[in-house]
Protein backbone atom coordinates (compact mmCIF):
# COMPACT_ATOMS: atom_id res chain seq x y z
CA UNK A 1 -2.53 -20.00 -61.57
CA UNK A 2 -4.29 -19.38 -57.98
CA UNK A 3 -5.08 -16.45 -56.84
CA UNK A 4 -4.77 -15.50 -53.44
CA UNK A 5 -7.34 -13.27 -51.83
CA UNK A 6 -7.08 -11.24 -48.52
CA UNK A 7 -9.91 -9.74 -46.43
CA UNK A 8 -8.65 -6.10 -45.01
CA UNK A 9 -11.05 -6.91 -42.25
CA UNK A 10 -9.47 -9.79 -41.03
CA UNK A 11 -5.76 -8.85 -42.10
CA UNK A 12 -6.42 -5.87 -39.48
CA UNK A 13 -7.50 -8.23 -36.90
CA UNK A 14 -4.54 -10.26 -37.34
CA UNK A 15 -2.30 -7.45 -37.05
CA UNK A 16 -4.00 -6.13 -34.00
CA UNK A 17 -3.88 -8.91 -32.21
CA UNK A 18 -0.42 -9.51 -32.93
CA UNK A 19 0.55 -6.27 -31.38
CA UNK A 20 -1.92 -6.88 -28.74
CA UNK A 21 0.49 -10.15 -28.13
CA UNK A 22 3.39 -8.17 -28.78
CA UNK A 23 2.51 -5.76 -25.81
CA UNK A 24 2.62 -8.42 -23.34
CA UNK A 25 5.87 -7.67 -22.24
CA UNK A 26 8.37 -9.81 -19.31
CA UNK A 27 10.69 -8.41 -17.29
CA UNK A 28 13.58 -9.78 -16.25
CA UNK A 29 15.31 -9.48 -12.31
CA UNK A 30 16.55 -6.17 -12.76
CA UNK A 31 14.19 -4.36 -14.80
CA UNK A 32 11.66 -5.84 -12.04
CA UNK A 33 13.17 -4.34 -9.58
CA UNK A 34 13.46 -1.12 -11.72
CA UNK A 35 10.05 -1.13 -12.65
CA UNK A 36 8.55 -1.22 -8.53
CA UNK A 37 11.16 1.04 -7.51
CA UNK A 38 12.49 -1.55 -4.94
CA UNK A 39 15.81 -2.92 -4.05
CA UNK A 40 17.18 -7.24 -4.94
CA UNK A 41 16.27 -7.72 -1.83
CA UNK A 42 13.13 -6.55 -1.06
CA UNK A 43 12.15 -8.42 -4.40
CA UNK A 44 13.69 -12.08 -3.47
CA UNK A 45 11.38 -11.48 0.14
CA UNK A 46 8.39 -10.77 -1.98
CA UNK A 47 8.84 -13.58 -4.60
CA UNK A 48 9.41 -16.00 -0.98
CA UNK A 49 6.43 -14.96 0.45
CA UNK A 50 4.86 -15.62 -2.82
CA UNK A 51 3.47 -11.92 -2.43
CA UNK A 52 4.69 -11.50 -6.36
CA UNK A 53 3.90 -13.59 -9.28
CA UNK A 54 7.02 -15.02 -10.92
CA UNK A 55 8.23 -17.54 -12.72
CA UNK A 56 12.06 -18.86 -12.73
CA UNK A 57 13.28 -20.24 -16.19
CA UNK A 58 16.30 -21.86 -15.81
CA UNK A 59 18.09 -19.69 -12.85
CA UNK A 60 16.56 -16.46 -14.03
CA UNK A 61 13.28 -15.13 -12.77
CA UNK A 62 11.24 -13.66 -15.16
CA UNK A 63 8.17 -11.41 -14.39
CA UNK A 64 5.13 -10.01 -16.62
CA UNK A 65 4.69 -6.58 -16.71
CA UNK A 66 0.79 -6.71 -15.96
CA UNK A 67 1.42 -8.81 -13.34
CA UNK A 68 3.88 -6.30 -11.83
CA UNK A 69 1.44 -3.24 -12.69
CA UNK A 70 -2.07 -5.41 -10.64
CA UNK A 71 0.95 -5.74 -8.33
CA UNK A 72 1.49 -2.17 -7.72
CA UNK A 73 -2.53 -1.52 -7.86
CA UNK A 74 -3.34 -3.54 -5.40
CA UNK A 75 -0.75 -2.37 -2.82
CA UNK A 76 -1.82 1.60 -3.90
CA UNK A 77 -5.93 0.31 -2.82
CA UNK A 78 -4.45 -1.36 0.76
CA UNK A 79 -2.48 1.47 1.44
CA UNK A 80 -4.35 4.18 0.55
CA UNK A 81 -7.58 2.30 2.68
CA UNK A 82 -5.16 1.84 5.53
CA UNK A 83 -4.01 5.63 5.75
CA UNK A 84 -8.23 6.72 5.02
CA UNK A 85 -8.92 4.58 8.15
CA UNK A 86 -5.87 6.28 9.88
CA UNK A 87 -7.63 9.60 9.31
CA UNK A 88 -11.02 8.46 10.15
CA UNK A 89 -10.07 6.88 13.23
CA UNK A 90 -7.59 10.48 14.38
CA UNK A 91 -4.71 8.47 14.80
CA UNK A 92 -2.90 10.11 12.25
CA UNK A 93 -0.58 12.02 14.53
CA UNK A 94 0.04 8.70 16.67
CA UNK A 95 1.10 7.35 13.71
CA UNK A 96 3.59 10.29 12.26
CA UNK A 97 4.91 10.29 16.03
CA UNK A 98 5.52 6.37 16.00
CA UNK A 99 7.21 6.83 12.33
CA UNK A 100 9.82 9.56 14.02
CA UNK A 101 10.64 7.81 16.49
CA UNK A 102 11.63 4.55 14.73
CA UNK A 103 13.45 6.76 12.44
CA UNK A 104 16.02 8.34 15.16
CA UNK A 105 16.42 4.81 16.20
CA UNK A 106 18.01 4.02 13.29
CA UNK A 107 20.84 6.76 12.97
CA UNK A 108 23.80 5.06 13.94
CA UNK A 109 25.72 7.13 16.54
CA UNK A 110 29.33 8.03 15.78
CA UNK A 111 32.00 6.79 17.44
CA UNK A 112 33.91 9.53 19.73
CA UNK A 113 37.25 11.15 17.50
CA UNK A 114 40.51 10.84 19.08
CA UNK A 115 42.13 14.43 20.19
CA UNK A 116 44.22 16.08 17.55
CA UNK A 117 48.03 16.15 18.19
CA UNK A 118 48.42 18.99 20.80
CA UNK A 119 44.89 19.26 22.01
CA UNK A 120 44.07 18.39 25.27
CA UNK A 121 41.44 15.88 25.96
């Protein structure tokens, strides 16, 4: 008979790096989208531009989670540089001026109501 003998050590090992593996999670469109917080659309423009790393199996795109999180990093150092320069530079109110104003462009002005019945114009 043969006798089978198994180092703890290594059996631990094994089992950590199969979690390890198991932790390597993928995302599919949806939960993508989910995960950055960002509408279908603004994901299709950033897989275009190649911005995010994706893959397409079949007609599905399919995303890794730690590509997604370095991702999200990166665009938290840029933006968080950008608005630190912002500040340095005192254009900070320029800036929150600039934002207002491109945000009452884009309220959409209501068309004019017809009179009620028996209300003069």
């Amino acid at each position: 008979m043969n006798t089978v003998t198994i180092n703890m050590d290594g059996l631990g090992a094994l089992i950590a790096k199969c979690t390890a593996q198991s932790a390597k999670k993928t995302l599919n469109f949806d939960e993508a989208c989910e995960y950055l917080k960002i509408s279908h659309t603004s994901m299709i423009d950033l897989i275009a531009t190649g911005e995010l790393p994706a893959a397409k199996i079949s007609k599905c795109y399919v995303f890794r989670e730690e590509s997604l999180a370095a991702y999200l990093t990166e665009q938290e150092r840029i933006q968080t540089e950008a608005r630190r320069e912002a500040y340095r530079s005192g254009i900070t109110q320029k800036v929150k001026t600039a934002v207002a104003e491109v945000r009452k462009g884009r309220r959409r002005v209501l068309p004019p109501l017809p009179p009620l019945p028996g209300e003069s114009p």
